[in-house]
C-alpha atoms as a PDB file:
ATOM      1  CA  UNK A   1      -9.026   1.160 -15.454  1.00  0.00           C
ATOM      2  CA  UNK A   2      -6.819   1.771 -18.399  1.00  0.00           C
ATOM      3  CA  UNK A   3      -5.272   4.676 -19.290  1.00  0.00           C
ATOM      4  CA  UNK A   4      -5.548   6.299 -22.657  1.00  0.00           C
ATOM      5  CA  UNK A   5      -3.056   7.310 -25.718  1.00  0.00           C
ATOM      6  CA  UNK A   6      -4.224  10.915 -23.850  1.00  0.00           C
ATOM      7  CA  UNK A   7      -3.036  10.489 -20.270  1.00  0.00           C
ATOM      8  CA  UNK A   8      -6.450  10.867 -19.314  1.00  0.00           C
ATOM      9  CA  UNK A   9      -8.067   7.459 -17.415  1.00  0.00           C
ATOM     10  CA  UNK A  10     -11.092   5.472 -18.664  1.00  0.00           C
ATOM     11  CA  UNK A  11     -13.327   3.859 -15.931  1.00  0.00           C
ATOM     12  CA  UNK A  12     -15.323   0.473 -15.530  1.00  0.00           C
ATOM     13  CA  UNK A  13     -19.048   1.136 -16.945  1.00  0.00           C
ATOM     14  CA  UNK A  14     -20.660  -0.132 -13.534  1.00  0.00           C
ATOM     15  CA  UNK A  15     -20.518   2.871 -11.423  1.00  0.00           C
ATOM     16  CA  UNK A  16     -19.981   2.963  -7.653  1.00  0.00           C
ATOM     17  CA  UNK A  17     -22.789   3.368  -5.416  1.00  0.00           C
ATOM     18  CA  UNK A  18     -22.427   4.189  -1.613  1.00  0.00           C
ATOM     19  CA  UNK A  19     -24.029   2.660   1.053  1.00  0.00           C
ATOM     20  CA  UNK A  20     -25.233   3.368   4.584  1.00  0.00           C
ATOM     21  CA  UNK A  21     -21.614   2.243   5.611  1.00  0.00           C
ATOM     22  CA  UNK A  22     -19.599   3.172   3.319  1.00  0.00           C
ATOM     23  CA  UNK A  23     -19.863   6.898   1.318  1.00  0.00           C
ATOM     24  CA  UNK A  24     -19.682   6.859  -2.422  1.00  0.00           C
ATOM     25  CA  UNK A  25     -16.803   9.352  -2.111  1.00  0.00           C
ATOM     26  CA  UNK A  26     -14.706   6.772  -0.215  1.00  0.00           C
ATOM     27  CA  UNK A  27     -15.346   4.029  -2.836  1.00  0.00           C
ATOM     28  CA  UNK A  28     -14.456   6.266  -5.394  1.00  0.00           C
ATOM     29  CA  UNK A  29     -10.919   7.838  -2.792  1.00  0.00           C
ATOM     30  CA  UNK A  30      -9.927   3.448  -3.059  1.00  0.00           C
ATOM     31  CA  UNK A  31     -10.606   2.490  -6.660  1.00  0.00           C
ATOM     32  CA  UNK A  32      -8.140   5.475  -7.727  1.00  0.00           C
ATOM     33  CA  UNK A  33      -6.350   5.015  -5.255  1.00  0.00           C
ATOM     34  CA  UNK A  34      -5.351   1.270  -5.873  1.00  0.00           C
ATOM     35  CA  UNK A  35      -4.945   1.976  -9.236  1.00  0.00           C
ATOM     36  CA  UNK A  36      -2.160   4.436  -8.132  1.00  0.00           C
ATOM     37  CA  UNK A  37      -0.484   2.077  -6.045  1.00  0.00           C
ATOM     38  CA  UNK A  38      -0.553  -0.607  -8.514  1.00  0.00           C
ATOM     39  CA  UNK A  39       0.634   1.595 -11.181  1.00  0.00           C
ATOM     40  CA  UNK A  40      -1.947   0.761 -13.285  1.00  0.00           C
ATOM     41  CA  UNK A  41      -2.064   4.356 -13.508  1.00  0.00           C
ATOM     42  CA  UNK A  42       0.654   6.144 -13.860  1.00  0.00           C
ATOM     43  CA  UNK A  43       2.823   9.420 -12.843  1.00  0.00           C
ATOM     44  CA  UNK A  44       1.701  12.370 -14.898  1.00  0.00           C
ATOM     45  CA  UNK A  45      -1.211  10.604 -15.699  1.00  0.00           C
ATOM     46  CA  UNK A  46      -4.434  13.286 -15.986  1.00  0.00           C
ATOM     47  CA  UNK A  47      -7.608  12.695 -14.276  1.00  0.00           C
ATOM     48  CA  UNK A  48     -10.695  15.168 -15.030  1.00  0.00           C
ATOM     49  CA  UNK A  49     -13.198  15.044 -12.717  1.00  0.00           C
ATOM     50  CA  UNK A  50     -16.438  15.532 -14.966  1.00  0.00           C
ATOM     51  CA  UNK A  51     -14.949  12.853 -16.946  1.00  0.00           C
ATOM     52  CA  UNK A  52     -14.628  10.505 -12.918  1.00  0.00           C
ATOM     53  CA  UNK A  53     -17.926  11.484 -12.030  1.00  0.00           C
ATOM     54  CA  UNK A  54     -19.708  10.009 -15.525  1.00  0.00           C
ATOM     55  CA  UNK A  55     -17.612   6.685 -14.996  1.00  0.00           C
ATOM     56  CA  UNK A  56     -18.133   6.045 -11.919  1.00  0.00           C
ATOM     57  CA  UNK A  57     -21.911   7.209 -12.024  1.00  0.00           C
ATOM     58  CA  UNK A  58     -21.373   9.661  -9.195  1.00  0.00           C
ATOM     59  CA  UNK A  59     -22.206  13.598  -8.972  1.00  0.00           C
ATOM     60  CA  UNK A  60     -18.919  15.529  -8.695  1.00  0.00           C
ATOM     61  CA  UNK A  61     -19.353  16.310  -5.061  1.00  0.00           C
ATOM     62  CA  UNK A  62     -17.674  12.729  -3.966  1.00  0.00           C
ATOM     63  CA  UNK A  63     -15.340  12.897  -7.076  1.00  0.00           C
ATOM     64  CA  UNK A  64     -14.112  16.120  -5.100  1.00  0.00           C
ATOM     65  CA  UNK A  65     -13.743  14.591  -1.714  1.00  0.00           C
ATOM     66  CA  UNK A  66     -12.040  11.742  -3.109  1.00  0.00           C
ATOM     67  CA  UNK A  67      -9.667  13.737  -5.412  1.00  0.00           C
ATOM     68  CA  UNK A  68      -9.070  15.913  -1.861  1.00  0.00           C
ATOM     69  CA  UNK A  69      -8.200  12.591   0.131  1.00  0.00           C
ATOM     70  CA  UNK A  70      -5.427  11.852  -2.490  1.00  0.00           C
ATOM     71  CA  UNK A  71      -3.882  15.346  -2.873  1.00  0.00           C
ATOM     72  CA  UNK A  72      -3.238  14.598   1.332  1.00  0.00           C
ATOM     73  CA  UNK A  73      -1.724  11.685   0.584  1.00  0.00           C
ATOM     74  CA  UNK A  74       0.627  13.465  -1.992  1.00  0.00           C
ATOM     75  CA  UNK A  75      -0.976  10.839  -4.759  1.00  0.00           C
ATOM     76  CA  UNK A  76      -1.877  13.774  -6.985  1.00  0.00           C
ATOM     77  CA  UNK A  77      -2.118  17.777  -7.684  1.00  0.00           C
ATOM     78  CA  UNK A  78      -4.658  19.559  -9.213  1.00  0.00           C
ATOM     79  CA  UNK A  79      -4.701  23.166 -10.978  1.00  0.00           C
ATOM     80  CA  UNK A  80      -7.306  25.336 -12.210  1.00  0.00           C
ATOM     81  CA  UNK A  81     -10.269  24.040 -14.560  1.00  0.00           C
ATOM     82  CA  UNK A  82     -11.098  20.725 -12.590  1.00  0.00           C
ATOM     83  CA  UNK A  83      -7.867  19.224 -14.112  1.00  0.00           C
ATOM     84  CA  UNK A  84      -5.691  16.878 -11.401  1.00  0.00           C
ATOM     85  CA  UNK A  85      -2.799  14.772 -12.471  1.00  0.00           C
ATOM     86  CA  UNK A  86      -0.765  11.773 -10.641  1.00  0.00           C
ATOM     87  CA  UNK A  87       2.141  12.764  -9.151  1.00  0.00           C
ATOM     88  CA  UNK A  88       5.751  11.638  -9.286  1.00  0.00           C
ATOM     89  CA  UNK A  89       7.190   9.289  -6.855  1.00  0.00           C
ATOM     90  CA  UNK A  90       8.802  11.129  -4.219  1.00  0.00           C
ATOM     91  CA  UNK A  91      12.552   9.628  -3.673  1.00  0.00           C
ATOM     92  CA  UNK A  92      11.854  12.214  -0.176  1.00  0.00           C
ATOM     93  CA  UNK A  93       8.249  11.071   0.552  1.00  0.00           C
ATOM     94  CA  UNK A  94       9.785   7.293   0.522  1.00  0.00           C
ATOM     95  CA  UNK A  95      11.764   8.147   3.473  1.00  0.00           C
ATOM     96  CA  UNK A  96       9.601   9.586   5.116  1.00  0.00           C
ATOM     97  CA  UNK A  97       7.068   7.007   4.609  1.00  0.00           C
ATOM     98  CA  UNK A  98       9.784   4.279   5.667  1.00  0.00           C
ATOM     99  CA  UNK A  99      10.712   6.280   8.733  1.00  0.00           C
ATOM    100  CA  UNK A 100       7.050   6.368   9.950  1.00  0.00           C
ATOM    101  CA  UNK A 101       6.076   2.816   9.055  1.00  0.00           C
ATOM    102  CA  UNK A 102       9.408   1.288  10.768  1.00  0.00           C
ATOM    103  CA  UNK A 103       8.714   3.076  13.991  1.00  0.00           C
ATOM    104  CA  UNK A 104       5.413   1.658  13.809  1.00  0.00           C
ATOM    105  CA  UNK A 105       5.511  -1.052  13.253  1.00  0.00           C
ATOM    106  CA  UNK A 106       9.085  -2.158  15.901  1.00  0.00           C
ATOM    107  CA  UNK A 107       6.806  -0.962  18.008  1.00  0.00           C
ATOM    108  CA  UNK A 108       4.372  -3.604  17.445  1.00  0.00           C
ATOM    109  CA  UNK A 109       6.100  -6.393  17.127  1.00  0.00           C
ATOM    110  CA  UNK A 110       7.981  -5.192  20.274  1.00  0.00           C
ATOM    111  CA  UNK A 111       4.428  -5.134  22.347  1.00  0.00           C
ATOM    112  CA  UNK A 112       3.394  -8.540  20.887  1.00  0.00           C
ATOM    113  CA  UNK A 113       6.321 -10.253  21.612  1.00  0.00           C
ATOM    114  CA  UNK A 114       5.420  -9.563  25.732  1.00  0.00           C
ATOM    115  CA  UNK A 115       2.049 -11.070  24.936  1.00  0.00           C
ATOM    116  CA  UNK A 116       1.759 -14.621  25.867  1.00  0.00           C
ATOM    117  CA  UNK A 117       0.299 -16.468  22.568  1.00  0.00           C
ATOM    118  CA  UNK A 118      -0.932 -13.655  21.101  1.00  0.00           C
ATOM    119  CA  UNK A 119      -4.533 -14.019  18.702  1.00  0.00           C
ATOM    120  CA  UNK A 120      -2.135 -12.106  16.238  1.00  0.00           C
ATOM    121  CA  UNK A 121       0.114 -14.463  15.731  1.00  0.00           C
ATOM    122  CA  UNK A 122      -2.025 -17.310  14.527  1.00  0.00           C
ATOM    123  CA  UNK A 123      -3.829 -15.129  12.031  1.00  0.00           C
ATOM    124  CA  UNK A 124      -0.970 -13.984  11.143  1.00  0.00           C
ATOM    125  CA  UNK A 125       0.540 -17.836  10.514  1.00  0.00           C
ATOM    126  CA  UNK A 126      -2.542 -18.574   8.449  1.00  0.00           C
ATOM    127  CA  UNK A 127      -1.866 -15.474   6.265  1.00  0.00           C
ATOM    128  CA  UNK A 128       1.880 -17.137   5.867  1.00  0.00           C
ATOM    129  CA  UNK A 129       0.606 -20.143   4.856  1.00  0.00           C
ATOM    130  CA  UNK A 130      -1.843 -18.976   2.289  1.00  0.00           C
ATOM    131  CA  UNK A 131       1.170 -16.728   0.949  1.00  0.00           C
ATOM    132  CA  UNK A 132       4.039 -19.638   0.881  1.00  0.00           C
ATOM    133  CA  UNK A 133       1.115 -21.130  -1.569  1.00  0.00           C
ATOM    134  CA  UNK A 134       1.529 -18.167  -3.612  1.00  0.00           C
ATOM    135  CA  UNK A 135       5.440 -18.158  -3.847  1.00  0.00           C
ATOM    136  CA  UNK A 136       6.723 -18.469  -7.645  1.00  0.00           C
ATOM    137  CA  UNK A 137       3.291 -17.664  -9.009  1.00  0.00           C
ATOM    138  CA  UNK A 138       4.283 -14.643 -10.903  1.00  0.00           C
ATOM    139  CA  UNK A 139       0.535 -14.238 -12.163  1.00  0.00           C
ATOM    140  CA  UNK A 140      -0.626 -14.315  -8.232  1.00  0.00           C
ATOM    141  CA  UNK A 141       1.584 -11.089  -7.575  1.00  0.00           C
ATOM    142  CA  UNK A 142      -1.692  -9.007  -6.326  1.00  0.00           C
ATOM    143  CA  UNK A 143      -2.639 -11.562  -4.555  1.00  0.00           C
ATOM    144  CA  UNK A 144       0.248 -12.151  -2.563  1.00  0.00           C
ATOM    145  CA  UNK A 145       0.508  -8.305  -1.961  1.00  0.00           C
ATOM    146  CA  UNK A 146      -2.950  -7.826  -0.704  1.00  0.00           C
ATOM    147  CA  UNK A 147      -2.120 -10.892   2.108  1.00  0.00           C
ATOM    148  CA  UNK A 148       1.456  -9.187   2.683  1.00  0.00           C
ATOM    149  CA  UNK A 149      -0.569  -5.999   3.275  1.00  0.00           C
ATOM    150  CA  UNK A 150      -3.117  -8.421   5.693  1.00  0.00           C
ATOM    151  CA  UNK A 151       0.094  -9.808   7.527  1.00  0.00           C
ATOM    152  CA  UNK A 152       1.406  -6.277   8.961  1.00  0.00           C
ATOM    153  CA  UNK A 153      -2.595  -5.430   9.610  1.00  0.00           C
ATOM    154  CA  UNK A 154      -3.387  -8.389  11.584  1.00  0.00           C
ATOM    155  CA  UNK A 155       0.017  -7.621  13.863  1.00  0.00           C
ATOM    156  CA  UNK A 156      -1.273  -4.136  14.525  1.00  0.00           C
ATOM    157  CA  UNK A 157      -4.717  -5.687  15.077  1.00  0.00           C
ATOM    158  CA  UNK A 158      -3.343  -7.604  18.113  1.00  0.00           C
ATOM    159  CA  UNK A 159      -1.800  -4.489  19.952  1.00  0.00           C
ATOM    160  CA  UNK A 160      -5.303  -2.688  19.194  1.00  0.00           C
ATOM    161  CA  UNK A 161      -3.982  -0.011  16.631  1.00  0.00           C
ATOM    162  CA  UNK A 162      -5.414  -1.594  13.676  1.00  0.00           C
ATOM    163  CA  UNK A 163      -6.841   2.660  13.163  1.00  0.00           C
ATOM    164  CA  UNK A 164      -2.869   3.355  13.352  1.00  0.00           C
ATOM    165  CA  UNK A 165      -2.616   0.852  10.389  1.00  0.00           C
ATOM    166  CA  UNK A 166      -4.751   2.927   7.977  1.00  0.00           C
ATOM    167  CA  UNK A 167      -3.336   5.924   8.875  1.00  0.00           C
ATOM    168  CA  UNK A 168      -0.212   4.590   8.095  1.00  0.00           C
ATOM    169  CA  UNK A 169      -1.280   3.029   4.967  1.00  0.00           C
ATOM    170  CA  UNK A 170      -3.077   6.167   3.647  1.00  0.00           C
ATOM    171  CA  UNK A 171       0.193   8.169   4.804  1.00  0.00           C
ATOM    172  CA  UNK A 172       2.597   5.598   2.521  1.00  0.00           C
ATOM    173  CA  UNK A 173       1.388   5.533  -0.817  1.00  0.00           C
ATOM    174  CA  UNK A 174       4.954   7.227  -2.799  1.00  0.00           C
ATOM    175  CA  UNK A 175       6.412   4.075  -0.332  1.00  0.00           C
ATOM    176  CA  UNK A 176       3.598   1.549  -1.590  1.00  0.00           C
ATOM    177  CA  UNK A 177       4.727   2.316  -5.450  1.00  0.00           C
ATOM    178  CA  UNK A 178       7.911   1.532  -4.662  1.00  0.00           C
ATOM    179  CA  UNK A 179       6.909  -1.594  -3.291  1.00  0.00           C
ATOM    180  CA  UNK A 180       4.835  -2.764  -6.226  1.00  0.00           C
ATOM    181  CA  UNK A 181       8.238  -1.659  -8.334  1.00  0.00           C
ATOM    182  CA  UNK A 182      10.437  -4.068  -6.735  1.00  0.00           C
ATOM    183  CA  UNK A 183       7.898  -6.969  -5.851  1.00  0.00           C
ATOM    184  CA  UNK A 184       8.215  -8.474  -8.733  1.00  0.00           C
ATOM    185  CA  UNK A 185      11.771  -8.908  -8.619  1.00  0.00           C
ATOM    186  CA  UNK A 186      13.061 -12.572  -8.776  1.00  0.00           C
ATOM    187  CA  UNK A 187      13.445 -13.851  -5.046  1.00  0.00           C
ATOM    188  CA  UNK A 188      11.402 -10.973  -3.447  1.00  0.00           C
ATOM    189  CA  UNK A 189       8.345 -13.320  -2.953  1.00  0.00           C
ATOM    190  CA  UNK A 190      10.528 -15.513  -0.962  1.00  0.00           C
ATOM    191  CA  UNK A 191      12.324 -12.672   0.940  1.00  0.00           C
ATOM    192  CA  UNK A 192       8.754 -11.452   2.197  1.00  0.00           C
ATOM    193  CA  UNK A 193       7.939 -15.195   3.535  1.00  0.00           C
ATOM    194  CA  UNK A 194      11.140 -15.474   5.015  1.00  0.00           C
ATOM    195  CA  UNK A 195      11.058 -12.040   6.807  1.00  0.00           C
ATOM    196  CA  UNK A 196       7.276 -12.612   7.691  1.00  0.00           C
ATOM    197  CA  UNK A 197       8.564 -15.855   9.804  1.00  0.00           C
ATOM    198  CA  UNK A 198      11.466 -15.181  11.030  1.00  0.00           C
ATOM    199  CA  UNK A 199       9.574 -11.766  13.009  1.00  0.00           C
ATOM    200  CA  UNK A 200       6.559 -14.600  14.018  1.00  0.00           C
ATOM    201  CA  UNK A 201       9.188 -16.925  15.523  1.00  0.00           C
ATOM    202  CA  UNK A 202      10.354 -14.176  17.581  1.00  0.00           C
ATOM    203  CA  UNK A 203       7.517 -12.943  18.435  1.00  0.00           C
ATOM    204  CA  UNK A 204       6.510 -16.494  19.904  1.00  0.00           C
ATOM    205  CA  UNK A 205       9.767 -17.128  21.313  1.00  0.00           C
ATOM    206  CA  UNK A 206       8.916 -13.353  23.131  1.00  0.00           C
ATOM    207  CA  UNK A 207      11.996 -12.449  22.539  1.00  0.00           C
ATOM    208  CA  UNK A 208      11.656  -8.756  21.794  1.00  0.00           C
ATOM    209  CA  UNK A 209      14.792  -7.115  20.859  1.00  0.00           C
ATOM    210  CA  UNK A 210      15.095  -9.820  18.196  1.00  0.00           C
ATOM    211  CA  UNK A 211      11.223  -9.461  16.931  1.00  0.00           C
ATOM    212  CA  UNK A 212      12.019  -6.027  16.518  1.00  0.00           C
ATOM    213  CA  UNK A 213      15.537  -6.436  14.547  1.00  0.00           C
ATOM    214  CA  UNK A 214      13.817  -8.832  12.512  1.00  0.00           C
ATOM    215  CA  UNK A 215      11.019  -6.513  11.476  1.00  0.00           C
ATOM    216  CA  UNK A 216      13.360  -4.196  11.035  1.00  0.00           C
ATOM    217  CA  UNK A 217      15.700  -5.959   8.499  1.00  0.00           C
ATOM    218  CA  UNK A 218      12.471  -6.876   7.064  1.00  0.00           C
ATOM    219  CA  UNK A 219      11.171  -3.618   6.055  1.00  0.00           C
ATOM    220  CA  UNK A 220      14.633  -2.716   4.997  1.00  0.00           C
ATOM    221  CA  UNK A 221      14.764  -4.536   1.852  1.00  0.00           C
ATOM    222  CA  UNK A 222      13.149  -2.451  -0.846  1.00  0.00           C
ATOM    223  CA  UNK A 223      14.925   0.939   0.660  1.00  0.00           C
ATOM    224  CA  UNK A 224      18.390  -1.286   0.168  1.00  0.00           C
ATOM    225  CA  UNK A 225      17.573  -1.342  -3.512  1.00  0.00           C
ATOM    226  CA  UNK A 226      16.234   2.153  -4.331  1.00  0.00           C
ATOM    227  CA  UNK A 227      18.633   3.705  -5.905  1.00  0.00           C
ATOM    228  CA  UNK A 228      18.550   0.816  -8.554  1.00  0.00           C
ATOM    229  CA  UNK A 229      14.539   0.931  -8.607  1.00  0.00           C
ATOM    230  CA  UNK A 230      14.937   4.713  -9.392  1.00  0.00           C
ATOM    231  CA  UNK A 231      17.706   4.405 -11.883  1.00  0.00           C
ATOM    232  CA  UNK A 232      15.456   1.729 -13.778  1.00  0.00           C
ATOM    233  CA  UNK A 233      12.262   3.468 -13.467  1.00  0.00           C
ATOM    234  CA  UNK A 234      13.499   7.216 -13.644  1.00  0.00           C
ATOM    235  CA  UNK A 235      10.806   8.355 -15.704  1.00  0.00           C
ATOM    236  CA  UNK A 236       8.275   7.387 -12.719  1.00  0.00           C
ATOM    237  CA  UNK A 237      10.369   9.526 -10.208  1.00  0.00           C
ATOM    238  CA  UNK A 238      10.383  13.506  -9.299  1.00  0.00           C
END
């Protein structure tokens, strides 16, 4: 999806079609969505939803639900005559987001490290070593994000709150823009790796107090650094 000289975003020609599984509306809620996230469309950016529902080759009924699943995640606003724009990252909304997802997510680690050889944890090795593949391929960024994302999932997955996970995810996306901001700094790649580890070894080692101190140092990086992220990007910021 590219965005045009107009703000206004220009779709794939293939459509999106539903299934028995999986509602049209929620296929259209994670294309935009994604595209959000990864910047590839930006703040302020305007999306009409005749114009969505002709892309994607959907009626404006799951254009609607979708756009109504992102204005809950604070992704966008809309006003009167169908128009809805991006919105602003949200230097508040970050914090928030952080707050939430480091409560979480200690949590986790915290119940996993009092499980004896947790299934979690080797998934969660295999997703390492598919990443440490990754590290220094600047062109494999997405990649590497999508298994970072598959890391934290597969550590909620072994306490059973892998439902938590989405709600979490859904609830972070100001956070996850942020993220995709500062991931391609030089070293981050490795700084990921390293903090994916160091929380597995102590996790194994079921030493708790240290699996959790090591998540969260982990999750701290990026919040260490906004005020530099914001200062370099301000035009992407409320």
């Amino acid at each position: 999806m590219n965005t045009s000289t107009n703000g206004l975003i220009g779709i794939h020609d293939g459509g999106i079609k539903g299934n028995a599984h999986v509602p049209a509306s929620a296929l259209v809620y994670e294309d935009i969505r994604n595209r959000i996230i990864s910047l590839a469309l930006l703040p302020e950016t305007t999306l009409v939803r005749a114009e969505l529902a002709d892309s994607f080759k959907v009626s404006q009924s799951p254009v609607r639900e979708a756009i109504m699943r992102l204005e809950q995640d604070g992704l966008v606003v809309s006003y009167p005559q169908s128009r809805t724009v991006v919105t602003k990252i949200d230097e508040a909304r970050i914090r928030e987001e952080h707050f939430l997802r480091v409560a979480a997510e200690c949590e986790v680690v915290r119940q996993l490290a009092d499980i004896k050889e947790p299934a979690a944890v080797t998934k969660a090795k295999g997703i390492l070593k598919m990443q440490e593949a990754l590290v220094g391929d600047i062109e494999q960024i997405d990649l590497f994000k999508q298994l970072d994302d598959s890391f934290h999932a597969a550590l909620f997955n072994g306490v059973n709150q892998s439902n938590l996970h989405l709600q979490i995810t859904a609830r972070s996306g100001h956070l996850a823009r942020v993220r995709t901001l500062d991931l391609p700094r030089a070293g981050k790649m490795v700084s990921v790796l390293e903090g994916h580890k160091a929380v597995i070894d102590a996790i194994q080692s079921g030493d708790a107090a240290t699996a959790v101190a090591e998540m969260r140092q982990h999750l701290s990086g990026t919040m260490e650094r906004l005020p530099l992220i914001i200062e370099e990007n301000r035009s992407l910021f409320s």
